[in-house]
Protein backbone atom coordinates (compact mmCIF):
# COMPACT_ATOMS: atom_id res chain seq x y z
CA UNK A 1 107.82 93.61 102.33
CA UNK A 2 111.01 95.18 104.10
CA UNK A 3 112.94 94.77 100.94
CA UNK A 4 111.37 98.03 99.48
CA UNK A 5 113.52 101.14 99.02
CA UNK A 6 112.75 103.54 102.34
CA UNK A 7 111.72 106.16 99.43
CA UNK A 8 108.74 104.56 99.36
CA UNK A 9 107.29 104.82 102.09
CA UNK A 10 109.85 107.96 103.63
CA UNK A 11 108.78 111.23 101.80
CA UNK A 12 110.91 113.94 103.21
CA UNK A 13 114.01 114.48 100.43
CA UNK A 14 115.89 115.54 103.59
CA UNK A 15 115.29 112.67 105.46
CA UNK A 16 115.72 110.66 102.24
CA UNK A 17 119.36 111.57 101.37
CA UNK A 18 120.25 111.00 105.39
CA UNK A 19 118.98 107.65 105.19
CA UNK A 20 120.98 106.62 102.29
CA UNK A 21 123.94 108.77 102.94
CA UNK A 22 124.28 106.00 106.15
CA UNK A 23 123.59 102.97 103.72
CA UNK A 24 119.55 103.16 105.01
CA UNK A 25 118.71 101.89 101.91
CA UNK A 26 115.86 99.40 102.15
CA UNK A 27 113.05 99.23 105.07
CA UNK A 28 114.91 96.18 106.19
CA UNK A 29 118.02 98.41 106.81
CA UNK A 30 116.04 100.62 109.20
CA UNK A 31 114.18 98.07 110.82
CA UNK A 32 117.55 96.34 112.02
CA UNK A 33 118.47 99.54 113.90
CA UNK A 34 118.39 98.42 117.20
CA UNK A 35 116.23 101.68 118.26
CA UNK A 36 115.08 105.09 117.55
CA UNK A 37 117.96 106.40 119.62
CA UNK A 38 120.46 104.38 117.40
CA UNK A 39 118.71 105.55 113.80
CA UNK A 40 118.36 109.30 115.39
CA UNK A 41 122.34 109.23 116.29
CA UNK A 42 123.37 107.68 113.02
CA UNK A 43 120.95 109.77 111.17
CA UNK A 44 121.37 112.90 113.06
CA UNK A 45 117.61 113.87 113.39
CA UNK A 46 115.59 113.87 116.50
CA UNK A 47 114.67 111.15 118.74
CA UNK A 48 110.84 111.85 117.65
CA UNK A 49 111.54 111.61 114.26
CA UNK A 50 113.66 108.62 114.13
CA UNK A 51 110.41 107.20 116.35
CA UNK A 52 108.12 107.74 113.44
CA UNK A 53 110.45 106.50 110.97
CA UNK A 54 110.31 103.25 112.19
CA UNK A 55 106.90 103.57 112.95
CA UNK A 56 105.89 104.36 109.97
CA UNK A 57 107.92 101.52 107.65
CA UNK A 58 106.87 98.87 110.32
CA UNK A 59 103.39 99.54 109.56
CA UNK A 60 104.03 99.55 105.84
CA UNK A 61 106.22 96.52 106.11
CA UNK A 62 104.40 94.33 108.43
CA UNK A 63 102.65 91.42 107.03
CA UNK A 64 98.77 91.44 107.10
CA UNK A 65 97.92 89.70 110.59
CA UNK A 66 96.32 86.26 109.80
CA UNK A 67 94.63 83.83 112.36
CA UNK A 68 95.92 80.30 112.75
CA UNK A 69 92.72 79.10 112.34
CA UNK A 70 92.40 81.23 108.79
CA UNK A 71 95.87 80.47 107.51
CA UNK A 72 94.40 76.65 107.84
CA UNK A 73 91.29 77.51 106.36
CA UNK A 74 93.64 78.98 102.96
CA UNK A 75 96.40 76.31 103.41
CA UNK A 76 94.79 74.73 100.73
CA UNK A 77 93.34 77.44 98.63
CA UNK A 78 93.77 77.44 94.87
CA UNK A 79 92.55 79.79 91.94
CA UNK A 80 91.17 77.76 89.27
CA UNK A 81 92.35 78.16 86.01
CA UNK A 82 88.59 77.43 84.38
CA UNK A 83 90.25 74.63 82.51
CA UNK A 84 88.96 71.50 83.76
CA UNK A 85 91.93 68.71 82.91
CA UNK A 86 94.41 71.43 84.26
CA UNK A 87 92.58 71.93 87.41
CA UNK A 88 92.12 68.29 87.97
CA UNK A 89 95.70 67.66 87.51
CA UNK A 90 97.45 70.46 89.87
CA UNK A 91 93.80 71.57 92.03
CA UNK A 92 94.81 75.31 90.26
CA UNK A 93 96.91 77.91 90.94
CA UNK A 94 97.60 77.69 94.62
CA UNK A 95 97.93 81.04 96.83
CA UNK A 96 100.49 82.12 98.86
CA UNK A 97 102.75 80.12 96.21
CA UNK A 98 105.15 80.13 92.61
CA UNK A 99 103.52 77.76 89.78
CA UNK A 100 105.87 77.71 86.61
CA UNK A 101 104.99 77.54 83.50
CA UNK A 102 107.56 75.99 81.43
CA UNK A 103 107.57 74.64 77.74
CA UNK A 104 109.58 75.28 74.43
CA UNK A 105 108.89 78.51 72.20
CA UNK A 106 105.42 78.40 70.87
CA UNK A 107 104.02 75.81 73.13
CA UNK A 108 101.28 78.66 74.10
CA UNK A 109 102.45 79.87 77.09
CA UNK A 110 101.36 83.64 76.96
CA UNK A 111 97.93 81.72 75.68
CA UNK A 112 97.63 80.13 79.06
CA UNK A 113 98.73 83.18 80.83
CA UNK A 114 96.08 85.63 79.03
CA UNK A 115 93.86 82.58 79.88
CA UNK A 116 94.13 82.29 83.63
CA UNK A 117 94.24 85.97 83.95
CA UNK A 118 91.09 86.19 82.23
CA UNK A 119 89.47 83.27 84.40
CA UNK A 120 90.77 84.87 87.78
CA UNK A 121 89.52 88.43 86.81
CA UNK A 122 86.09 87.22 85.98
CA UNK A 123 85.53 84.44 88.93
CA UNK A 124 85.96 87.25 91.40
CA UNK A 125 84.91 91.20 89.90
CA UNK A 126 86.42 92.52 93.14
CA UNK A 127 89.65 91.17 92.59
CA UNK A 128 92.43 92.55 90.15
CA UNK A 129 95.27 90.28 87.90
CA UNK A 130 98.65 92.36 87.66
CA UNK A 131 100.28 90.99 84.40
CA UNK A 132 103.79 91.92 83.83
CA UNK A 133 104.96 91.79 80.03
CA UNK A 134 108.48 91.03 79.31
CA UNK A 135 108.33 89.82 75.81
CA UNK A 136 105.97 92.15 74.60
CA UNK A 137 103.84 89.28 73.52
CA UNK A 138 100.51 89.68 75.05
CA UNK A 139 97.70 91.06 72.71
CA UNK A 140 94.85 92.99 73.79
CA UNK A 141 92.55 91.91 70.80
CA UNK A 142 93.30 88.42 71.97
CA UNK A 143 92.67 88.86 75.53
CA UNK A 144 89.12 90.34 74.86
CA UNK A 145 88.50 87.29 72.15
CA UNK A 146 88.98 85.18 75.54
CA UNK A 147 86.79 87.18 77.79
CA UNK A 148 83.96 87.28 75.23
CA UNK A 149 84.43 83.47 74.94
CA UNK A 150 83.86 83.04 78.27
CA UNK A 151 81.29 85.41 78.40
CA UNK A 152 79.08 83.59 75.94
CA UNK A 153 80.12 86.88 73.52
CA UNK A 154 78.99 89.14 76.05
CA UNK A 155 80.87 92.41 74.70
CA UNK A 156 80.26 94.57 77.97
CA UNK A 157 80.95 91.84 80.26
CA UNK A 158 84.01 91.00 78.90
CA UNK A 159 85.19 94.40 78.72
CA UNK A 160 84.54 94.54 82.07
CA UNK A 161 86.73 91.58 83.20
CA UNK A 162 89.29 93.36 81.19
CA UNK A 163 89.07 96.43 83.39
CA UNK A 164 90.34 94.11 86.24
CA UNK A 165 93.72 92.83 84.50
CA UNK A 166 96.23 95.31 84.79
CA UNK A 167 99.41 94.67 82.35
CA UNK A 168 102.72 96.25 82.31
CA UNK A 169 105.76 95.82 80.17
CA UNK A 170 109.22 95.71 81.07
CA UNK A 171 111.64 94.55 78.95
CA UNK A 172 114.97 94.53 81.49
CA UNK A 173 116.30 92.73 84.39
CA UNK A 174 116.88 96.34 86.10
CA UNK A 175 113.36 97.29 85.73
CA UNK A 176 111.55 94.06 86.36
CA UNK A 177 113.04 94.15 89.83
CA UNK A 178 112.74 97.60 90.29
CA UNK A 179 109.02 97.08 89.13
CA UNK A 180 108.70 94.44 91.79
CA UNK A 181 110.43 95.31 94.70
CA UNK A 182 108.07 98.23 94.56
CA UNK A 183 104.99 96.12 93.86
CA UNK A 184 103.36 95.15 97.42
CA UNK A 185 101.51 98.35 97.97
CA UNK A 186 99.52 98.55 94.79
CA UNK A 187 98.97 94.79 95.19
CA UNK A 188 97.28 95.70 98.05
CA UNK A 189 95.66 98.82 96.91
CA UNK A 190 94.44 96.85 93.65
CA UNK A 191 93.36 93.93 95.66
CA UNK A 192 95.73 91.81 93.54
CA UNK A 193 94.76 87.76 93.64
CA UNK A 194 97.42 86.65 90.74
CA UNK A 195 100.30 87.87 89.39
CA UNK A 196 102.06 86.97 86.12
CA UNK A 197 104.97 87.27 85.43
CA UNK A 198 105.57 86.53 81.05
CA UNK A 199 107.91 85.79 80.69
CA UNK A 200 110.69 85.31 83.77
CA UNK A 201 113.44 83.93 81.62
CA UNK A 202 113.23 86.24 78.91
CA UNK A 203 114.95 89.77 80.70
CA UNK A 204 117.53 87.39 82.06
CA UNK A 205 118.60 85.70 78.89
CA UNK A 206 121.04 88.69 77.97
CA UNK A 207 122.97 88.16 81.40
CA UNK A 208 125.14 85.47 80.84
CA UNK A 209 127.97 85.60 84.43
CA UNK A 210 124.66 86.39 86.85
CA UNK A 211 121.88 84.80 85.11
CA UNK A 212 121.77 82.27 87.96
CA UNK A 213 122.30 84.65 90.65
CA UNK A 214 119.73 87.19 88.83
CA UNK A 215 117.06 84.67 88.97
CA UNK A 216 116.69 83.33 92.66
CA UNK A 217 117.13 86.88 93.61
CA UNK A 218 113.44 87.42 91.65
CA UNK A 219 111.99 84.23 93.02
CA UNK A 220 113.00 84.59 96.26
CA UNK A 221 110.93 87.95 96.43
CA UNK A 222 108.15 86.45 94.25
CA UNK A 223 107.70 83.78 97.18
CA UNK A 224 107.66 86.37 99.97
CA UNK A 225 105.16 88.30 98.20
CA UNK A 226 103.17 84.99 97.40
CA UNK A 227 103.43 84.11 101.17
CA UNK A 228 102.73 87.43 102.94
CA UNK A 229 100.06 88.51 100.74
CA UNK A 230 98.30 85.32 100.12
CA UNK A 231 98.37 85.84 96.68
CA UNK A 232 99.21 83.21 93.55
CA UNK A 233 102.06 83.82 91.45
CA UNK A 234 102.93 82.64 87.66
CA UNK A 235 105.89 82.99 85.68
CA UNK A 236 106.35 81.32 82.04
CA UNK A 237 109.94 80.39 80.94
């Protein structure tokens, strides 16, 4: 979580532009300030305000506290995908962890995708799916054909799954970071159990010297946000 910009959580312009004038960029930036003396020195603000600076991202940025006992309770926790061969094979989507979905063009991997979202939205209506479009290929008409499927045609019902998967589109490596490096809060907020990513590859295609370098950059930060939030995380290639 200390990878987000300090704008996010900082909301004073002033104290914005000092931040980032001393290369306070992220939250991780201010929390390695050795104290509130340091950051109010380097800063040039008062020793009070400094104080709730950090006070403020290391309450943002802190991960949820978790019990040992709990954390063994989840250690084996999975989302099923509601398809029974799949399930059997791999137990489902596990939480607090990456699955990939990999395959040629046309295999049906936004199929699957629209098709776990729509199982993990309706096996839990207080939970949320956050589906992040890069291709441009998901279709709403198709999604609802899936819920009403599973509904047993059930119009309202499956409109109301729907209500629970929230999809975005970005189409560039710049703004599919951006879009999750800013990401934990509404996670949170939205009580987020999977996130898609559809696809992972496709942004990344275009950058040919730091394609590599591009891409464990993303799933580094996918896997922290996995881990610290206890949530499941899918990306298609």
């Amino acid at each position: 979580m200390a990878h987000r910009d300090v704008d996010t959580i900082i909301k004073d312009e002033i104290l914005i532009e000092k931040l980032k004038k001393r290369g306070f960029n992220k939250c991780s930036d201010v929390l390695s300030s050795p104290n509130a003396v340091h950051l109010a020195n380097y800063i040039d603000c008062s020793l009070s305000t400094a104080d709730e600076i950090i006070k403020k991202i290391s309450e943002k940025c802190r991960p949820p506290v978790v019990k040992v006992l709990d954390l063994l309770k989840t250690e084996n926790d999975y989302l099923s995908t509601s398809l029974e061969k799949v399930d059997h094979l791999i137990k489902g989507l596990k939480i607090g962890s990456l699955t990939e979905i990999s395959g040629p063009a046309g295999c049906g991997k936004t199929q699957f995708c629209m098709t776990i979202s729509v199982a993990v939205a309706k096996a839990d209506p207080d939970c949320s799916v956050y589906y992040i479009d890069t291709e441009g290929a998901v279709n709403c008409y198709r999604l609802l054909e899936i819920a009403e499927n599973r509904t047993n045609e059930n119009s309202e019902l499956a409109k109301k799954i729907l209500s629970h998967i929230i999809i975005v589109k970005e189409s560039s490596v710049e703004s599919l970071q951006e879009r999750i490096d800013h990401l934990e809060e509404e996670i949170i907020e939205r009580n987020v159990r999977l996130l898609i990513i559809d696809s992972v590859a496709s942004p990344i295609r275009k950058e040919d010297d730091t394609r590599y370098g591009i891409l464990m950059k993303l799933a580094s930060t996918l896997k922290s946000i996995a881990e610290s939030l206890r949530i499941a995380v899918s990306g298609a290639h």
